[in-house]
Protein backbone atom coordinates (compact mmCIF):
# COMPACT_ATOMS: atom_id res chain seq x y z
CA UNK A 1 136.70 -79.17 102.69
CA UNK A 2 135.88 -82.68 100.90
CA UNK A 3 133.01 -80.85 98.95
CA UNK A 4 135.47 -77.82 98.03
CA UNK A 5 138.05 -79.91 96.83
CA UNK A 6 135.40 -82.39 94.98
CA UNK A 7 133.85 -78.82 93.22
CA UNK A 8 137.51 -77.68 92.15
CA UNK A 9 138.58 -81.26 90.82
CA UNK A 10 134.76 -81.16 89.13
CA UNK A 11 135.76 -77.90 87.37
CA UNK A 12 139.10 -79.26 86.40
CA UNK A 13 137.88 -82.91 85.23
CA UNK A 14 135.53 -80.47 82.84
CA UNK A 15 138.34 -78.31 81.43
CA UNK A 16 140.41 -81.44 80.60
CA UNK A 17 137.13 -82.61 79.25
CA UNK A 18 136.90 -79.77 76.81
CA UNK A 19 140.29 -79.68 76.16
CA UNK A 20 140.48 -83.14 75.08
CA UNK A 21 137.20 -82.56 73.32
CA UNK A 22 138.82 -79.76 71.07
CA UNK A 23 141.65 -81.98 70.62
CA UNK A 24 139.91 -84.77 69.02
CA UNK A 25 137.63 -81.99 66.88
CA UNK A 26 141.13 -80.55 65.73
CA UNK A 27 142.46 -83.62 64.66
CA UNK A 28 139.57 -84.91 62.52
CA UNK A 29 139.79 -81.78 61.43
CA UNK A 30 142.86 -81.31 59.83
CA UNK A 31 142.81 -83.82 57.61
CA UNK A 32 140.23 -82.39 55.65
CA UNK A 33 141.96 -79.09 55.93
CA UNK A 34 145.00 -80.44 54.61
CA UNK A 35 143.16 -82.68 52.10
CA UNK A 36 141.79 -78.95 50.75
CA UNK A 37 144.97 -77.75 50.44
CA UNK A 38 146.69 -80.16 48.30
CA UNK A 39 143.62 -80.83 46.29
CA UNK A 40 142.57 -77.04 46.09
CA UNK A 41 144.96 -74.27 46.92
CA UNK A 42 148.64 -76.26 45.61
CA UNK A 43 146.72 -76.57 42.17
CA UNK A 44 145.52 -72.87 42.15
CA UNK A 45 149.15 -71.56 43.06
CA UNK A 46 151.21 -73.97 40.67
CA UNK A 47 148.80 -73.00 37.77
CA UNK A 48 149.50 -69.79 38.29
CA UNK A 49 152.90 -70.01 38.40
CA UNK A 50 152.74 -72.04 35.12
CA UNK A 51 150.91 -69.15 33.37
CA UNK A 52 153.61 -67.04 33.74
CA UNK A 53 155.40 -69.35 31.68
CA UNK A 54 156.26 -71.64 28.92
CA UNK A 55 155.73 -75.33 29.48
CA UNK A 56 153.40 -78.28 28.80
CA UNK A 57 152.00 -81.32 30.52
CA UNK A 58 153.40 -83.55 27.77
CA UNK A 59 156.65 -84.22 28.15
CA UNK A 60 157.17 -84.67 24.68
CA UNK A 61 156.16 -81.86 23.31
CA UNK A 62 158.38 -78.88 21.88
CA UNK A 63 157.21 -77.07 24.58
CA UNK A 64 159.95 -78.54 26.97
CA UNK A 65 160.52 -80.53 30.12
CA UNK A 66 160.60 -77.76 32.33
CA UNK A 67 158.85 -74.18 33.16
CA UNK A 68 160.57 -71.63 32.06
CA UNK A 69 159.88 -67.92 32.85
CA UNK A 70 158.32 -66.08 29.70
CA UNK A 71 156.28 -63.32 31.95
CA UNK A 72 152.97 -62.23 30.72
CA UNK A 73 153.66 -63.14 27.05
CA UNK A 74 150.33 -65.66 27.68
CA UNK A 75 148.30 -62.90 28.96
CA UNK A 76 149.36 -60.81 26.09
CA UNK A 77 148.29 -63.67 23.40
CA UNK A 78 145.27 -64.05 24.78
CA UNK A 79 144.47 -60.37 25.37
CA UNK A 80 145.65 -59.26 21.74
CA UNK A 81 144.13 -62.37 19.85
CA UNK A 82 141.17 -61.21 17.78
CA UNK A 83 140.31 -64.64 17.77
CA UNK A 84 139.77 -64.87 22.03
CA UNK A 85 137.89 -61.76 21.89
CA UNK A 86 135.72 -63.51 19.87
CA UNK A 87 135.22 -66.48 22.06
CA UNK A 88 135.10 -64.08 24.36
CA UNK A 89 132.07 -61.87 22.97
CA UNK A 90 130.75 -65.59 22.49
CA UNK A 91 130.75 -66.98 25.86
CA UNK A 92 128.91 -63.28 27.04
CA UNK A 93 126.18 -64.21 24.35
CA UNK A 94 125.64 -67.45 25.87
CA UNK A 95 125.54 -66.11 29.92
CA UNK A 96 123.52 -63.47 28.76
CA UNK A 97 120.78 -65.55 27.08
CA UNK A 98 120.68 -68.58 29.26
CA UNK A 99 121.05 -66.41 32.08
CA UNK A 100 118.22 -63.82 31.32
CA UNK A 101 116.07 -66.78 30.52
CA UNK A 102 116.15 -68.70 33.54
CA UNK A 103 116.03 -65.68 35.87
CA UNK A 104 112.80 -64.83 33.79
CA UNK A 105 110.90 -68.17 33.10
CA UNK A 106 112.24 -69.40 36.71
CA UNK A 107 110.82 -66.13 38.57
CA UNK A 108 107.35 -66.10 37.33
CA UNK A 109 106.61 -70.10 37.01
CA UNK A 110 107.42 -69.64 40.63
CA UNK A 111 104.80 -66.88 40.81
CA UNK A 112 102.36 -68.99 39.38
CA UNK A 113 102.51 -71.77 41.53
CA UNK A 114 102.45 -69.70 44.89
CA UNK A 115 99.78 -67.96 43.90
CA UNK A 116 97.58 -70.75 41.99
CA UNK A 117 96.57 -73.80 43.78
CA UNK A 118 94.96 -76.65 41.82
CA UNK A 119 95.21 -80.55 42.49
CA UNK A 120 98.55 -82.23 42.20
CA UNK A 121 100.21 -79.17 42.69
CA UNK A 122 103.35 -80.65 45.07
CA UNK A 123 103.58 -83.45 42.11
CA UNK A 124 103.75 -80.84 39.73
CA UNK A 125 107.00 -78.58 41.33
CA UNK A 126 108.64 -82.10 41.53
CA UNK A 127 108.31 -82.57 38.26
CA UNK A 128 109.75 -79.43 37.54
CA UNK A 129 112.32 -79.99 39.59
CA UNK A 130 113.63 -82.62 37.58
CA UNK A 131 116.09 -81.17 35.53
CA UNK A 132 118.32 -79.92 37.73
CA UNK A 133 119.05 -83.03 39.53
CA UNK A 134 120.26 -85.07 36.11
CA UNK A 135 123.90 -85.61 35.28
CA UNK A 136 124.65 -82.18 32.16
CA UNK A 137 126.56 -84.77 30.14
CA UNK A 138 123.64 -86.99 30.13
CA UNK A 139 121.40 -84.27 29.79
CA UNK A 140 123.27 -83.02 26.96
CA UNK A 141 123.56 -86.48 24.90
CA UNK A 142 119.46 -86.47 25.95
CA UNK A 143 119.24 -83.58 23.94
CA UNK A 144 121.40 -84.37 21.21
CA UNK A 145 118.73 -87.34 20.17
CA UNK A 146 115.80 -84.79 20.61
CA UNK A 147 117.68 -82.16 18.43
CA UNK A 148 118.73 -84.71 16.16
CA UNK A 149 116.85 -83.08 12.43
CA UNK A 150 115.91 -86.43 11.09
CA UNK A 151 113.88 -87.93 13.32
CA UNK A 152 114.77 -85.95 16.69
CA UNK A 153 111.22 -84.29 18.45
CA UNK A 154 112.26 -81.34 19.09
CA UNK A 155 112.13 -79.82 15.42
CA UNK A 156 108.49 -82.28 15.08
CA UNK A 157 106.74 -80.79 17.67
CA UNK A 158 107.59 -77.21 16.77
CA UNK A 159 107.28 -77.51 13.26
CA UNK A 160 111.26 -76.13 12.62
CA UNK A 161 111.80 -78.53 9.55
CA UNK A 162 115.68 -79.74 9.38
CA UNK A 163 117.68 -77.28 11.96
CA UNK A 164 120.66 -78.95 13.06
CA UNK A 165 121.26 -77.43 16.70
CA UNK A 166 124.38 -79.33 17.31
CA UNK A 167 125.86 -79.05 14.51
CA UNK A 168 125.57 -75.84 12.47
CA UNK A 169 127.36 -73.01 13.45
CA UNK A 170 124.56 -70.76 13.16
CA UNK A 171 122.23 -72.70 15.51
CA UNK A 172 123.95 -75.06 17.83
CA UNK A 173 124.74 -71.91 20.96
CA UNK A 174 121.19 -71.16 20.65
CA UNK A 175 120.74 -75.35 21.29
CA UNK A 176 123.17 -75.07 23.82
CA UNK A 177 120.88 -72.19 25.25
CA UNK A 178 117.61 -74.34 25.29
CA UNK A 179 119.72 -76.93 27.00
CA UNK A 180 120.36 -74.86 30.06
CA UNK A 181 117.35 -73.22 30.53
CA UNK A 182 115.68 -75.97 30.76
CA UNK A 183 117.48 -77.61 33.21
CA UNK A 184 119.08 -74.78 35.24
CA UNK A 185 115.36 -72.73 35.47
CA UNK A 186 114.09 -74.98 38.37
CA UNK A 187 116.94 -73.96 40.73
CA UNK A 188 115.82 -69.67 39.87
CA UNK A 189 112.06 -70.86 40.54
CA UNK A 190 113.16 -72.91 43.86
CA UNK A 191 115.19 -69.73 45.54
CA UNK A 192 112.23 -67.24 44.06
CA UNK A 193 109.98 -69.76 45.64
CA UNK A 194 111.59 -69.94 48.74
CA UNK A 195 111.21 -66.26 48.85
CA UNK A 196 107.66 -65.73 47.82
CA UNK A 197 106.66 -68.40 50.77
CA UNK A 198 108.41 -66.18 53.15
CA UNK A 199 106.49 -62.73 52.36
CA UNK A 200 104.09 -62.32 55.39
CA UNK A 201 100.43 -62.62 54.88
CA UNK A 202 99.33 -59.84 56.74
CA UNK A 203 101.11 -57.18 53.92
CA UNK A 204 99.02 -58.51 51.23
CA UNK A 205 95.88 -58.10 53.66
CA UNK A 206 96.52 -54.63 54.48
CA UNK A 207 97.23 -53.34 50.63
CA UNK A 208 93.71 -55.11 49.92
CA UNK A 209 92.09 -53.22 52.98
CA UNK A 210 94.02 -49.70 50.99
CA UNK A 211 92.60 -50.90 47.52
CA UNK A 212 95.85 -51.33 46.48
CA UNK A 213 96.63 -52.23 42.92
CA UNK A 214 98.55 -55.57 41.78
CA UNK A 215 101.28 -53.20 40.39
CA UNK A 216 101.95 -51.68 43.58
CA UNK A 217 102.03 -55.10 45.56
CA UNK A 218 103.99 -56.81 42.86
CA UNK A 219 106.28 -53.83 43.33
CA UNK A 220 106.42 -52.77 46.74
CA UNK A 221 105.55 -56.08 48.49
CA UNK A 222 106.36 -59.16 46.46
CA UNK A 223 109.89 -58.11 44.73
CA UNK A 224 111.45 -56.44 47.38
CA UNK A 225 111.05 -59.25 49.11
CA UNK A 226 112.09 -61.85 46.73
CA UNK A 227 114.60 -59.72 45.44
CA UNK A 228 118.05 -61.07 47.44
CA UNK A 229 117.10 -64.42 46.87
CA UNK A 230 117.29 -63.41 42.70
CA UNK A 231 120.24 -62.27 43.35
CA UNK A 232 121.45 -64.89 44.80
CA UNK A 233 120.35 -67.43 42.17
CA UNK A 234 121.45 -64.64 39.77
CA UNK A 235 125.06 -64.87 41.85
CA UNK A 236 125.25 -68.86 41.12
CA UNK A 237 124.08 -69.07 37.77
CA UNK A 238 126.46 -66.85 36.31
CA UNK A 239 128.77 -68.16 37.39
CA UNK A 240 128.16 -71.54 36.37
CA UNK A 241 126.68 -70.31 32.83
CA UNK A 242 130.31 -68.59 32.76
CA UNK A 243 132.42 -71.81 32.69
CA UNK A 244 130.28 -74.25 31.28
CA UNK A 245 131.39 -77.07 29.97
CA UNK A 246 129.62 -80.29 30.26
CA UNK A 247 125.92 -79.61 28.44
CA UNK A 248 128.17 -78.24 25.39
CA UNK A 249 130.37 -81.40 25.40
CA UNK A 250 127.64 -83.46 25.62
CA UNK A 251 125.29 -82.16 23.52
CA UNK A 252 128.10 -80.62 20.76
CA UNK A 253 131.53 -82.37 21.46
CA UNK A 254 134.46 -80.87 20.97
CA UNK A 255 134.97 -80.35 17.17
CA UNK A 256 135.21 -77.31 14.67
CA UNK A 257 131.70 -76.99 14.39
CA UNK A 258 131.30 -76.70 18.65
CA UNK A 259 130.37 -73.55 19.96
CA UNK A 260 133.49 -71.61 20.55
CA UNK A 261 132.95 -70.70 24.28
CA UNK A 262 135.95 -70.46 26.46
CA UNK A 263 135.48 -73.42 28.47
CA UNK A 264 135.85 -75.55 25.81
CA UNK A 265 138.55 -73.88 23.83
CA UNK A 266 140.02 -74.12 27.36
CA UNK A 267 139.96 -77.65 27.35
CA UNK A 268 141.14 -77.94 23.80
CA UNK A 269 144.26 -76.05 24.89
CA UNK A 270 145.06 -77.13 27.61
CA UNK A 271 144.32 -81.25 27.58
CA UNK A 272 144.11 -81.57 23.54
CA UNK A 273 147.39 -79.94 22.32
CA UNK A 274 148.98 -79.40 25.63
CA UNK A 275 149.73 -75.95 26.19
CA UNK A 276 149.16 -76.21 29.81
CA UNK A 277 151.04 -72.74 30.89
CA UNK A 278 148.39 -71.13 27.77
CA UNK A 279 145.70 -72.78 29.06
CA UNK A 280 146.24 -71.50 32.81
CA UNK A 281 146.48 -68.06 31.45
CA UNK A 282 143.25 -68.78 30.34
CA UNK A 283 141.76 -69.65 33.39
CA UNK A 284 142.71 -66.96 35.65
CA UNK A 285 141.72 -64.87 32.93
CA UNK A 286 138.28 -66.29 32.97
CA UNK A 287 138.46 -66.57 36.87
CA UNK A 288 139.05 -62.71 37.27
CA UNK A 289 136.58 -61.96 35.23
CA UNK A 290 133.85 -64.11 37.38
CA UNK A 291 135.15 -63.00 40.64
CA UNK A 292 134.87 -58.94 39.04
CA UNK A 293 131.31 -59.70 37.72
CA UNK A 294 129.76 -61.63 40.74
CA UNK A 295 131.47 -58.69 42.97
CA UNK A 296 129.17 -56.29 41.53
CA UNK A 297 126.62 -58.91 42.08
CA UNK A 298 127.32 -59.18 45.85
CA UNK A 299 127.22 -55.28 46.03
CA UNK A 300 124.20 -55.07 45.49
CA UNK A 301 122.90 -57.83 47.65
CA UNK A 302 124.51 -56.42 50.05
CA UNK A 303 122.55 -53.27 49.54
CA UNK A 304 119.44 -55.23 49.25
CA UNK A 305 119.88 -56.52 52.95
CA UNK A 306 120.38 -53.28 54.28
């Protein structure tokens, strides 16, 4: 009876154990949660509620004290405006390049070193690594001294002559361009690396036994394999190219003469002149149009896992 009532208070000391234990995991818990919510979700809702109308940060602007209801007149602006399109066609130029680039250059360097081995070859990836783990602001000031067309490197060890990539119009996205590739292209060859190292062995041995060409295992072996991991970097990188900010500060400023990519006109708007309710427009503008381009994205990595 002693041993029956010692297994049933047993059982019960371990309930109230658990219990207590997913009490205590709740309560750290929360904080965080609610931590989230006033840092991430109040912002996202009150911005959106300011788009739909006519106010500004500054209190002493013309703009007014208070919010007040205008509907989508700030969607209309923006969507009308001649002068967003352009920003707009702009800011696709620059995703599209830096983008393509990376996904390129950061595929096949990975190629090269899974399929090359030579001495110093772990030294070598951390090198390349590199990049991606600076500060973009600092990166982009770096940059700005090597572009400089005086006595900057860059234009030296190419033989360019006097190309201003910061500062004239007609050059300074492409600078911008350089700039990201060549820091965001070691995060595409890391993932595409990642994959590569997990394609098993014994496929390559049995399309050597069938005299298989390199076409056919670069096709039919190696990308299929690699391929959700691109996608994934592909995911991430767009989106970031999308809404970048920093390397362009950095490496540009803010000025006329700045490539005109919505990020920064965002940031002219909304925390130069103060048109915060324009300038949230803005954003959820640019926000729908990540979350509509990285769906198709995820549609077809979900299609690749299947």
């Amino acid at each position: 009876m002693f041993r029956i009532s010692g297994k049933k208070q047993s059982a019960a000391t371990v309930f109230y154990r658990s219990m207590r234990d997913q009490t205590l995991l709740r309560l750290f818990i929360l904080p965080t949660i609610i931590l989230l919510i006033v840092i991430n979700i109040f912002p996202l809702f009150w911005s959106l509620i300011l788009s739909f109308s006519d106010y500004s940060a500054k209190r002493t602007t013309e703009w007014g004290k208070n919010p007040e209801m205008i509907g989508a007149e700030n969607y209309s602006k923006i969507l009308m405006s001649r002068d967003m399109w352009q920003k707009f066609i702009v800011t696709a130029k620059f995703v599209v390049l830096a983008v393509g680039a990376e996904m390129i250059l950061g595929f096949f360097i990975a190629l090269l070193l899974y399929q090359t081995n030579f001495f110093g070859k772990g030294f070598i990836t951390t090198l390349l690594i590199l990049p991606m783990t600076m500060s973009p602001v600092v990166v982009g000031l770096m940059w700005k001294l090597f572009y400089n067309p005086n006595w900057g490197l860059f234009n030296y060890l190419l033989g360019l002559g006097k190309i201003d990539w910061t500062s004239d119009p007609r050059w300074n996205l492409y600078g911008c361009v350089i700039v990201d590739v060549w820091m965001w292209t070691p995060f595409v060859m890391l993932l595409a690396l990642a994959g590569l190292s997990a394609v098993p062995k014994y496929l390559y041995e049995a399309a050597e036994v069938d005299r298989a060409s390199w076409w056919f295992k670069f096709s039919r072996i190696t990308m299929p394999m690699v391929y959700p991991l691109l996608l994934v970097a592909l995911i991430f990188r767009t989106m970031e190219a999308f809404k970048v900010f920093d390397i362009v500060m950095g490496l540009t400023g803010r000025g006329a003469m700045a490539p005109q990519v919505l990020s920064m006109y965002l940031y002219n708007v909304g925390f130069v002149t103060w048109k915060t309710s324009f300038g949230s427009a803005l954003g959820y503008i640019m926000l729908i149009i990540i979350i509509a381009i990285t769906s198709v994205f995820i549609k077809y990595l979900n299609r690749a896992k299947t």
